[in-house]
C-alpha atoms as a PDB file:
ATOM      1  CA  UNK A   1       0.000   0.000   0.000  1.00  0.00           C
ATOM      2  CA  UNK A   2       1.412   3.261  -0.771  1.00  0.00           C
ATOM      3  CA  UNK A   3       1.751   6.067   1.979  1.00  0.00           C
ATOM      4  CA  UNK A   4      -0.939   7.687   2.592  1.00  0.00           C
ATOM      5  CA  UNK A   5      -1.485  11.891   2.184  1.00  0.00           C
ATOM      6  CA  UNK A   6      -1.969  13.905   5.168  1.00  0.00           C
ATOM      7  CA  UNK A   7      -5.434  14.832   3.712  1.00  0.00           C
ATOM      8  CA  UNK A   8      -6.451  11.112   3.139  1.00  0.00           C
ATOM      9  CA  UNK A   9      -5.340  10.903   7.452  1.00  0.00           C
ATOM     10  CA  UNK A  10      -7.354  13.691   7.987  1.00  0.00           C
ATOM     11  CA  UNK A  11     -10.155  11.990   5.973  1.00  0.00           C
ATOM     12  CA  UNK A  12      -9.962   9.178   8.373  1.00  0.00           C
ATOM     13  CA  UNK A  13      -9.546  10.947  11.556  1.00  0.00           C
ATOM     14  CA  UNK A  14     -12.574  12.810  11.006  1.00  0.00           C
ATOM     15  CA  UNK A  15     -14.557   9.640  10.655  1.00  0.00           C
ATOM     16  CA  UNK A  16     -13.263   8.126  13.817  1.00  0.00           C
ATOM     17  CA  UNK A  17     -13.377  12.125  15.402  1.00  0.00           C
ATOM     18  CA  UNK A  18     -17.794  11.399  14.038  1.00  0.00           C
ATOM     19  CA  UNK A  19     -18.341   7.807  15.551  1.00  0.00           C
ATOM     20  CA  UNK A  20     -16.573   9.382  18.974  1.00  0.00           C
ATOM     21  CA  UNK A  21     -19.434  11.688  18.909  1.00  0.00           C
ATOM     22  CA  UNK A  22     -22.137   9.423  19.237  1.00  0.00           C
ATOM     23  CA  UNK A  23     -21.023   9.802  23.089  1.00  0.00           C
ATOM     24  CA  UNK A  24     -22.206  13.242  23.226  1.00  0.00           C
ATOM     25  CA  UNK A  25     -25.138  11.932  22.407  1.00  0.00           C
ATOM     26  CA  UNK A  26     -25.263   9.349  25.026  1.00  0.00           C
ATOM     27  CA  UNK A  27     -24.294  11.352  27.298  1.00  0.00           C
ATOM     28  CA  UNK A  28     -27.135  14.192  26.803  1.00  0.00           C
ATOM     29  CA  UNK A  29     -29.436  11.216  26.751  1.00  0.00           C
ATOM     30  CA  UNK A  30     -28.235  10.380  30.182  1.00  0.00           C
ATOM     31  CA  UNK A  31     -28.917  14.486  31.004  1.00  0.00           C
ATOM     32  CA  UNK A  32     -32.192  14.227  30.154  1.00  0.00           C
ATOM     33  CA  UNK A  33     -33.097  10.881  32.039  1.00  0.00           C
ATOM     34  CA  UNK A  34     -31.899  12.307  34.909  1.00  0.00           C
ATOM     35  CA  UNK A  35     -33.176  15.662  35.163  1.00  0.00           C
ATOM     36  CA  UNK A  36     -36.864  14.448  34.642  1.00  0.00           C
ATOM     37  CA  UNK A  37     -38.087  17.672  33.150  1.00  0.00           C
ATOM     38  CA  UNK A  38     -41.408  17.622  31.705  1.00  0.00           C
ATOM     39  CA  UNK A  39     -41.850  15.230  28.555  1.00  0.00           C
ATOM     40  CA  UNK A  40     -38.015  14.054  29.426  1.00  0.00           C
ATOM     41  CA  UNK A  41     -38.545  11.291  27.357  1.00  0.00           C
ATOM     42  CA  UNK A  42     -38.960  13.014  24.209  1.00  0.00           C
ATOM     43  CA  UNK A  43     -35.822  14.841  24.668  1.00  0.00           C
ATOM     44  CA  UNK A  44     -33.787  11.900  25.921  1.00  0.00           C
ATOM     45  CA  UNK A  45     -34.978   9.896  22.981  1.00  0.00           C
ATOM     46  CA  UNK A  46     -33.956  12.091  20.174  1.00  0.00           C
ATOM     47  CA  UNK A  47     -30.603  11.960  21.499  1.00  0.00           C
ATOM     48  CA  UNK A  48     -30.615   8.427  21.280  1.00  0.00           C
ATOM     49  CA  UNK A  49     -32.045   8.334  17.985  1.00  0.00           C
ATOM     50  CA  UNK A  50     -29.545  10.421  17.123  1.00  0.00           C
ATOM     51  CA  UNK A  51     -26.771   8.318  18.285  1.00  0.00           C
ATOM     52  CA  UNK A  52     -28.386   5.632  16.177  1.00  0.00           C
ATOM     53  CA  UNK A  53     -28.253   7.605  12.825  1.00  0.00           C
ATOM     54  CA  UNK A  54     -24.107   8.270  13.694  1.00  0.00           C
ATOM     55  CA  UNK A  55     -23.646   4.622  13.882  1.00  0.00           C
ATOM     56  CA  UNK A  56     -25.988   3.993  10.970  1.00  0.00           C
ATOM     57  CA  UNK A  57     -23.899   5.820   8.814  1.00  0.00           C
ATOM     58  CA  UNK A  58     -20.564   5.923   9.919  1.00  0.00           C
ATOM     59  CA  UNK A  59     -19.376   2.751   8.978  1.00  0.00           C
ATOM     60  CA  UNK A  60     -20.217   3.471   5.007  1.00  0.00           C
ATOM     61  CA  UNK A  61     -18.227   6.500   5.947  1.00  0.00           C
ATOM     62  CA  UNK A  62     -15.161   4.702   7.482  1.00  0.00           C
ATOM     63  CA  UNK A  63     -15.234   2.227   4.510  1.00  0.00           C
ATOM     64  CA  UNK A  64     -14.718   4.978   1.669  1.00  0.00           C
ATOM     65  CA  UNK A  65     -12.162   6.912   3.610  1.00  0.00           C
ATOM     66  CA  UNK A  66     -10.324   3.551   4.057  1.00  0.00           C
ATOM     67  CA  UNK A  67      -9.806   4.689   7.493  1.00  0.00           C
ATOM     68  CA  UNK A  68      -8.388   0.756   8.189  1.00  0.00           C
ATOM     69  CA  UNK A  69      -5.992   1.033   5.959  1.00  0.00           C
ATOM     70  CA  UNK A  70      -5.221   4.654   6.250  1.00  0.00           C
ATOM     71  CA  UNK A  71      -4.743   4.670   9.497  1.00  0.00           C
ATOM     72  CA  UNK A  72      -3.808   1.147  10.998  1.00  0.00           C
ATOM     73  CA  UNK A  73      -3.312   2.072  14.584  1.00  0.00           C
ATOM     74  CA  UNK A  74      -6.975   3.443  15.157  1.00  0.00           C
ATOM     75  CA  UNK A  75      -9.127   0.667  15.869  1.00  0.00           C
ATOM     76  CA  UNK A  76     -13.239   2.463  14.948  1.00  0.00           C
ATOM     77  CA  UNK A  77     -15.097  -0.552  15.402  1.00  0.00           C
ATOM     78  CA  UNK A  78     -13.693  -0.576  19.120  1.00  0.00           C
ATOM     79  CA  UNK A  79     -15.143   3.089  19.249  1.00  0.00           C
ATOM     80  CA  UNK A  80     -18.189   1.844  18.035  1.00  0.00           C
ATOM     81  CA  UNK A  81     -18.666  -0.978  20.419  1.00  0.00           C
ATOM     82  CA  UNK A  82     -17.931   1.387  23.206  1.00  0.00           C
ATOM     83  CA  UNK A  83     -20.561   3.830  22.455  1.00  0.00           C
ATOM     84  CA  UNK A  84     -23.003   1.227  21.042  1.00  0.00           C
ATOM     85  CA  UNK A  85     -23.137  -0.731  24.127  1.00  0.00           C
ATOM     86  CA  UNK A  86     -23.953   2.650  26.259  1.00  0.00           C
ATOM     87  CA  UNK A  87     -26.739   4.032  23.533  1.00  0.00           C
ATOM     88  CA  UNK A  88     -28.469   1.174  23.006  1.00  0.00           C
ATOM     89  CA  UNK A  89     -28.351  -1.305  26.222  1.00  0.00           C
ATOM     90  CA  UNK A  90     -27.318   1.130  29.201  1.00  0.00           C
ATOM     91  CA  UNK A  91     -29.151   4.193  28.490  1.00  0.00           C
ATOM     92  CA  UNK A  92     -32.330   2.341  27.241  1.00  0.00           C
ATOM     93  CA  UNK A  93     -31.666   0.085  30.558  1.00  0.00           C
ATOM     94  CA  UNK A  94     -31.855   3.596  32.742  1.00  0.00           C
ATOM     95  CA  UNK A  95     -34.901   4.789  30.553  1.00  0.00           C
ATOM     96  CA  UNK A  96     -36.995   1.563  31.735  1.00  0.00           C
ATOM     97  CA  UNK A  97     -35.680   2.588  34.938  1.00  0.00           C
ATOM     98  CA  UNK A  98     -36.973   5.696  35.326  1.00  0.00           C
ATOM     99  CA  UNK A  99     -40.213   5.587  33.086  1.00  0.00           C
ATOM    100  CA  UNK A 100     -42.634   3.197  35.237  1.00  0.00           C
ATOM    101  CA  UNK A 101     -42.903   1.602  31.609  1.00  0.00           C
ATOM    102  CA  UNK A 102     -42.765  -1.452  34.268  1.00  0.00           C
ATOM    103  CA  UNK A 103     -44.260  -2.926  37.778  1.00  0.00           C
ATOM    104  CA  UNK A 104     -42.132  -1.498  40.221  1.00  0.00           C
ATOM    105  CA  UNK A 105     -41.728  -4.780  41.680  1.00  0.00           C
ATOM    106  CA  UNK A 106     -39.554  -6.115  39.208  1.00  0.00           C
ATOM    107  CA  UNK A 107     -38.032  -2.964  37.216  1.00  0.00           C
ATOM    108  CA  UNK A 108     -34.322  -4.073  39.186  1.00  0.00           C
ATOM    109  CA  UNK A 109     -34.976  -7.017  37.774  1.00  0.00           C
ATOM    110  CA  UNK A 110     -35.430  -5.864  34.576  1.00  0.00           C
ATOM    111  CA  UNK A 111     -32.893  -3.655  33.983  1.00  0.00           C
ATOM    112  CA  UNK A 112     -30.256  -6.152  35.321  1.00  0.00           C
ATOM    113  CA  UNK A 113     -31.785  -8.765  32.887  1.00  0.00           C
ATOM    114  CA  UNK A 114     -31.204  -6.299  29.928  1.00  0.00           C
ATOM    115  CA  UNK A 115     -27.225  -5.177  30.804  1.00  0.00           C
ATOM    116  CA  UNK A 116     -26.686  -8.764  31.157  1.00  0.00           C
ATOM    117  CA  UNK A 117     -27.877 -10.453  28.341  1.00  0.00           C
ATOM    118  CA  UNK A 118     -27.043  -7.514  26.364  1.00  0.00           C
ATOM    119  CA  UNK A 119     -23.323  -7.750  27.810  1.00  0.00           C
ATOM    120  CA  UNK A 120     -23.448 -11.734  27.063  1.00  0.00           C
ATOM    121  CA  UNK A 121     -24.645 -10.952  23.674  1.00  0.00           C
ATOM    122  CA  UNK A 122     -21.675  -8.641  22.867  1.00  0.00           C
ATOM    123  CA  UNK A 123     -19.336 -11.637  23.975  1.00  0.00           C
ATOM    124  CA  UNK A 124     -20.561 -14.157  21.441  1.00  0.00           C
ATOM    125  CA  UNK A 125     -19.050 -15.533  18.617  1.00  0.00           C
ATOM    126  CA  UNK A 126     -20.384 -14.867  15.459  1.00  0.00           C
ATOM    127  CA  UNK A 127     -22.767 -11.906  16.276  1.00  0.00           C
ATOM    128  CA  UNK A 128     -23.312 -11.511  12.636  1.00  0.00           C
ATOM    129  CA  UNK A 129     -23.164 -14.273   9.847  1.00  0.00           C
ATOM    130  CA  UNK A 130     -21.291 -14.798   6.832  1.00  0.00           C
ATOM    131  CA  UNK A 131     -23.952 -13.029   4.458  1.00  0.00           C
ATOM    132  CA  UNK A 132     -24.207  -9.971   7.155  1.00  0.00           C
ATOM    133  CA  UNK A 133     -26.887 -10.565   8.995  1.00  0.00           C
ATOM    134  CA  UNK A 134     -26.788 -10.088  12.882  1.00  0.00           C
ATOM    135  CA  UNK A 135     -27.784 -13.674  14.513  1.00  0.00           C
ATOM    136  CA  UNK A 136     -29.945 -13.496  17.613  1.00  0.00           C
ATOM    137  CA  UNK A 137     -31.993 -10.400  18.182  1.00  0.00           C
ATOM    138  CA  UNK A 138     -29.503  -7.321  17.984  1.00  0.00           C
ATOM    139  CA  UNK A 139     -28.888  -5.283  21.652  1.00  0.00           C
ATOM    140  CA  UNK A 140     -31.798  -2.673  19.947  1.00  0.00           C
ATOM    141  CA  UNK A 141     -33.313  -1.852  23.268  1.00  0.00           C
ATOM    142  CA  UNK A 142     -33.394   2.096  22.230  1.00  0.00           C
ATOM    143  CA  UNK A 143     -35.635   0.788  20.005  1.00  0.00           C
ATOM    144  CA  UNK A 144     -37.620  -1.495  22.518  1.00  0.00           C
ATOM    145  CA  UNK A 145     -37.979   1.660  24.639  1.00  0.00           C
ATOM    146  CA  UNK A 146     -39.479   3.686  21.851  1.00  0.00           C
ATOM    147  CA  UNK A 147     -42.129   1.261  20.604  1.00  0.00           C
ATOM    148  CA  UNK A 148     -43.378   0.492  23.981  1.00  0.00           C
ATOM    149  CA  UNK A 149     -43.414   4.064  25.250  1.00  0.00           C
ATOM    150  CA  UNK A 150     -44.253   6.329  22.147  1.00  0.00           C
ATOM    151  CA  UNK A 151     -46.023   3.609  19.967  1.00  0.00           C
ATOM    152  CA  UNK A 152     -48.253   0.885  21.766  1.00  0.00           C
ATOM    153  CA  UNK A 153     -49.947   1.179  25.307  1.00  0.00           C
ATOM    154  CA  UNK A 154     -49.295  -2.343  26.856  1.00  0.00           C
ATOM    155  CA  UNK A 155     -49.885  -2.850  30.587  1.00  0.00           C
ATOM    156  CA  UNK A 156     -46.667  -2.594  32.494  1.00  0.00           C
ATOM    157  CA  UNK A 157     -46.735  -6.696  33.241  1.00  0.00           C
ATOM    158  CA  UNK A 158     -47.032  -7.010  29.340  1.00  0.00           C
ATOM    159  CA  UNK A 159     -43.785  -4.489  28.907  1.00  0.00           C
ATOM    160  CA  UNK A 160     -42.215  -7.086  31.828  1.00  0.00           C
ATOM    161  CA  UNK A 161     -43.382  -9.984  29.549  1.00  0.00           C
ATOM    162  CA  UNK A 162     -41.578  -8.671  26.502  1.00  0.00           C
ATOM    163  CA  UNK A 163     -38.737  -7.761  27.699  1.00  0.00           C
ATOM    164  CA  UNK A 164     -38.273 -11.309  29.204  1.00  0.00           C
ATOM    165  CA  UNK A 165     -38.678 -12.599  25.766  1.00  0.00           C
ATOM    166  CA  UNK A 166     -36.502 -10.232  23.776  1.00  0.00           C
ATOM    167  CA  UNK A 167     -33.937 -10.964  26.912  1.00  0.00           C
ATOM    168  CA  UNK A 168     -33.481 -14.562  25.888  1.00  0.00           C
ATOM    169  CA  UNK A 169     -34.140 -14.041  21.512  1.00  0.00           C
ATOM    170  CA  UNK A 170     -30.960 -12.284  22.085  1.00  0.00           C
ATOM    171  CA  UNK A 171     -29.540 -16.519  21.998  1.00  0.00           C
ATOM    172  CA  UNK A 172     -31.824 -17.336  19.379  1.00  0.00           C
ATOM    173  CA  UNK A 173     -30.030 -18.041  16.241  1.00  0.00           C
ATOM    174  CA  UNK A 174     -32.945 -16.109  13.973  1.00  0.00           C
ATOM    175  CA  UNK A 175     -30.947 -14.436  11.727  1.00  0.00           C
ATOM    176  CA  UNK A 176     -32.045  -9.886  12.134  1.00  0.00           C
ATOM    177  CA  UNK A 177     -31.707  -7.729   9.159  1.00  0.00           C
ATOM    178  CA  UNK A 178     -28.121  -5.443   9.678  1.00  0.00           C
ATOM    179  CA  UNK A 179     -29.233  -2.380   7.313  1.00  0.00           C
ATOM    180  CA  UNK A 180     -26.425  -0.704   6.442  1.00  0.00           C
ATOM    181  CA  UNK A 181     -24.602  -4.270   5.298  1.00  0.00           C
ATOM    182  CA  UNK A 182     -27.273  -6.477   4.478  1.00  0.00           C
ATOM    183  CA  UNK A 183     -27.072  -7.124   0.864  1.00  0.00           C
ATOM    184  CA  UNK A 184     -30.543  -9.070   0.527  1.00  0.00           C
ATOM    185  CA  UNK A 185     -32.940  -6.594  -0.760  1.00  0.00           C
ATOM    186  CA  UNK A 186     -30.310  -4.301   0.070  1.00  0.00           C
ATOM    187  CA  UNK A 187     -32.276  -1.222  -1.328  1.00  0.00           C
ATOM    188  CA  UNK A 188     -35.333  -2.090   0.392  1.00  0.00           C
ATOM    189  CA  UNK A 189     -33.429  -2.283   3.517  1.00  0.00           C
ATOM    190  CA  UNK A 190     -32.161   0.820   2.933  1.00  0.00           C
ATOM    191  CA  UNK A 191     -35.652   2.654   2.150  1.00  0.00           C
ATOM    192  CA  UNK A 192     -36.945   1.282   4.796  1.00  0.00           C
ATOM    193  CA  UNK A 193     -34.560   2.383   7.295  1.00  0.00           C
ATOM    194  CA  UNK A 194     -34.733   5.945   6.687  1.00  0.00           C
ATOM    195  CA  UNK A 195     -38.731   5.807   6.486  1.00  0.00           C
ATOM    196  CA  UNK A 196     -38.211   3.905   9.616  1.00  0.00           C
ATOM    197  CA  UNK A 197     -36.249   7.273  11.346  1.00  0.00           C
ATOM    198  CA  UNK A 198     -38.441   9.580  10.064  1.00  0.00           C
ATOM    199  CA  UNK A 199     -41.475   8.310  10.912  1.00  0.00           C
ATOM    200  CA  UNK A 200     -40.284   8.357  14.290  1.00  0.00           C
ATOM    201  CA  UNK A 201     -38.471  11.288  14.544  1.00  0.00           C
ATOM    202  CA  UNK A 202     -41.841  12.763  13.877  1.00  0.00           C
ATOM    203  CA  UNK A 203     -43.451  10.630  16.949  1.00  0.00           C
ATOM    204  CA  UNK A 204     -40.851  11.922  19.101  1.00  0.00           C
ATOM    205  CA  UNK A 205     -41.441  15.160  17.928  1.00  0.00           C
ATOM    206  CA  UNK A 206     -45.080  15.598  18.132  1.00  0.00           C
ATOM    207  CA  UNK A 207     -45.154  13.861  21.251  1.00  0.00           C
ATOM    208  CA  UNK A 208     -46.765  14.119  23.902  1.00  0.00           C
ATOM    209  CA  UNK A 209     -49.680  14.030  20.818  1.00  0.00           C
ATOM    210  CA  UNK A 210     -50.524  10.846  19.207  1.00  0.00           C
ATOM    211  CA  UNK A 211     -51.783  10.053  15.839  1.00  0.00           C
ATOM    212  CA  UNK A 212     -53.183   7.120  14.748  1.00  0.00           C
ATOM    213  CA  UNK A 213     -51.632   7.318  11.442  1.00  0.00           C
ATOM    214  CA  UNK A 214     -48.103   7.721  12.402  1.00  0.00           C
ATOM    215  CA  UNK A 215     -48.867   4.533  14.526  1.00  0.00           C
ATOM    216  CA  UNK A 216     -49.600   2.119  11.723  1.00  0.00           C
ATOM    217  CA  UNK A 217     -47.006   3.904   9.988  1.00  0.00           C
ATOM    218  CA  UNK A 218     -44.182   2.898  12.689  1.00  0.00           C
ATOM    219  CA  UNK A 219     -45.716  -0.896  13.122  1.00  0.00           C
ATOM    220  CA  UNK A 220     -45.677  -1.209   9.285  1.00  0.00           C
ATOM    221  CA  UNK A 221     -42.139  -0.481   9.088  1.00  0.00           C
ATOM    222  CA  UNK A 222     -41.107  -3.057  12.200  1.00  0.00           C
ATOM    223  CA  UNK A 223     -43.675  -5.534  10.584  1.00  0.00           C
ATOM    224  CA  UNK A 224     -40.418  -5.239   7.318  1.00  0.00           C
ATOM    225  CA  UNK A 225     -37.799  -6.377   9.785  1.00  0.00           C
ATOM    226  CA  UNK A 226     -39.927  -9.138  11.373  1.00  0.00           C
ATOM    227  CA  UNK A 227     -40.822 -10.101   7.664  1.00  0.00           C
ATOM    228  CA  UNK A 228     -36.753 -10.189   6.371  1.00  0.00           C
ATOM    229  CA  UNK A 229     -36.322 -12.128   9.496  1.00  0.00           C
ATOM    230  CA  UNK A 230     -38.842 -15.088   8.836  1.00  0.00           C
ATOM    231  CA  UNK A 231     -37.082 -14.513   5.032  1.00  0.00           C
ATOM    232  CA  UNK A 232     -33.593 -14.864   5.795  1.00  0.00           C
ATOM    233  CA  UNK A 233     -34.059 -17.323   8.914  1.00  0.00           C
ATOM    234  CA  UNK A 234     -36.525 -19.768   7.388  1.00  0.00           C
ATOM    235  CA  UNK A 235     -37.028 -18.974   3.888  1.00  0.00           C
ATOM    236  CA  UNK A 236     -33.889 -18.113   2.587  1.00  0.00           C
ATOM    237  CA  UNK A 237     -31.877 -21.586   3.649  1.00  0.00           C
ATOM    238  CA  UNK A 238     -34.824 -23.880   1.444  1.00  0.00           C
ATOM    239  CA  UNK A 239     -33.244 -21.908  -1.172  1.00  0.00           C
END
């Protein structure tokens, strides 16, 4: 490989210098949480799904600065695990906490059951297959969070009851759309994900009003992912 230009350095830095700031993010996330103003959870959210659009995209980024290559003693997946772990098991962990989204008897319990099978998760081999798909449900609980708070209105022993069940589908080898890699439908993935942030970017945004309409929207567009994972898990192997 030939030496690469101080600008083509620079290139990479930056990239690595934009995943970093998904922990500014976090941490005004954490800000929110734990003042408790009014409609905290709107606030706190954005910042998360913030944090989610910087890792969505970064990694396209990182790939066409060849920030590997370019710089070989900067490690950005490392970043990314860092600040990944904290946006979406941690903070959505303290969220739950703090959002009587569950029976106070067995928040604790909650909570710890989500850092730890969310910490296990991180630990296992082959957290995404050969053709790019993660394997088990991802650690997504920003996204848990948001459907349960600004999207459905289960009882609080139902919200236990799910998050018992996406606790252990983290060790289920169903095979979960990764949208920025997934080459299956790859478009489609792609579509999807951005109608997927801006349909609730504009939940969070309107909230504490809710509209019908922006609910089917949001269910429609998780009803794709649970569809590509029947595909790719069940469908896609007979082929």
């Amino acid at each position: 490989m030939t030496q690469a230009t101080l600008t083509q350095k620079a290139l990479a830095l930056g990239v690595h210098l934009f995943t970093s700031s998904g922990v500014l993010a976090a941490f005004m996330a954490i800000r929110a949480i734990s003042e408790g103003a009014l409609h905290w959870q709107r606030e706190a959210m954005f910042w998360l799904v913030l944090a989610l659009f910087i890792d969505g995209v970064d990694g396209a980024m990182a790939r066409a600065a060849r920030a590997k290559e370019v710089l070989p003693g900067w490690d950005g997946k490392a970043i990314d695990y860092v600040i990944d772990f904290l946006t979406y098991a941690v903070i959505p962990a303290f969220f739950l906490y703090k959002s009587a989204l569950l029976p106070e008897s067995v928040v604790l319990f909650s909570v710890f059951a989500v850092l730890l099978t969310s910490a296990m998760y991180y630990g296992k081999m082959g957290m995404v297959s050969d053709d790019l798909y993660f394997v088990g449900f991802p650690v997504m609980w920003n996204m848990f969070v948001f459907y349960i708070f600004f999207v459905t209105s289960f009882s609080p022993w139902i919200n236990f009851g799910l998050v018992i069940f996406f606790c252990v589908m983290h060790f289920v080898p169903l095979k979960y759309v990764y949208p920025s890699r997934t080459t299956h439908f790859r478009w489609l993935n792609i579509v999807n994900t951005a109608l997927f942030l801006t349909i609730n970017l504009t939940i969070i945004y309107l909230y504490p009003k809710k509209y019908s309409a922006l609910t089917v929207l949001a269910i429609l567009s998780l009803l794709y992912y649970v569809w590509i994972t029947v595909y790719a898990s069940f469908l896609l192997s007979k082929k």
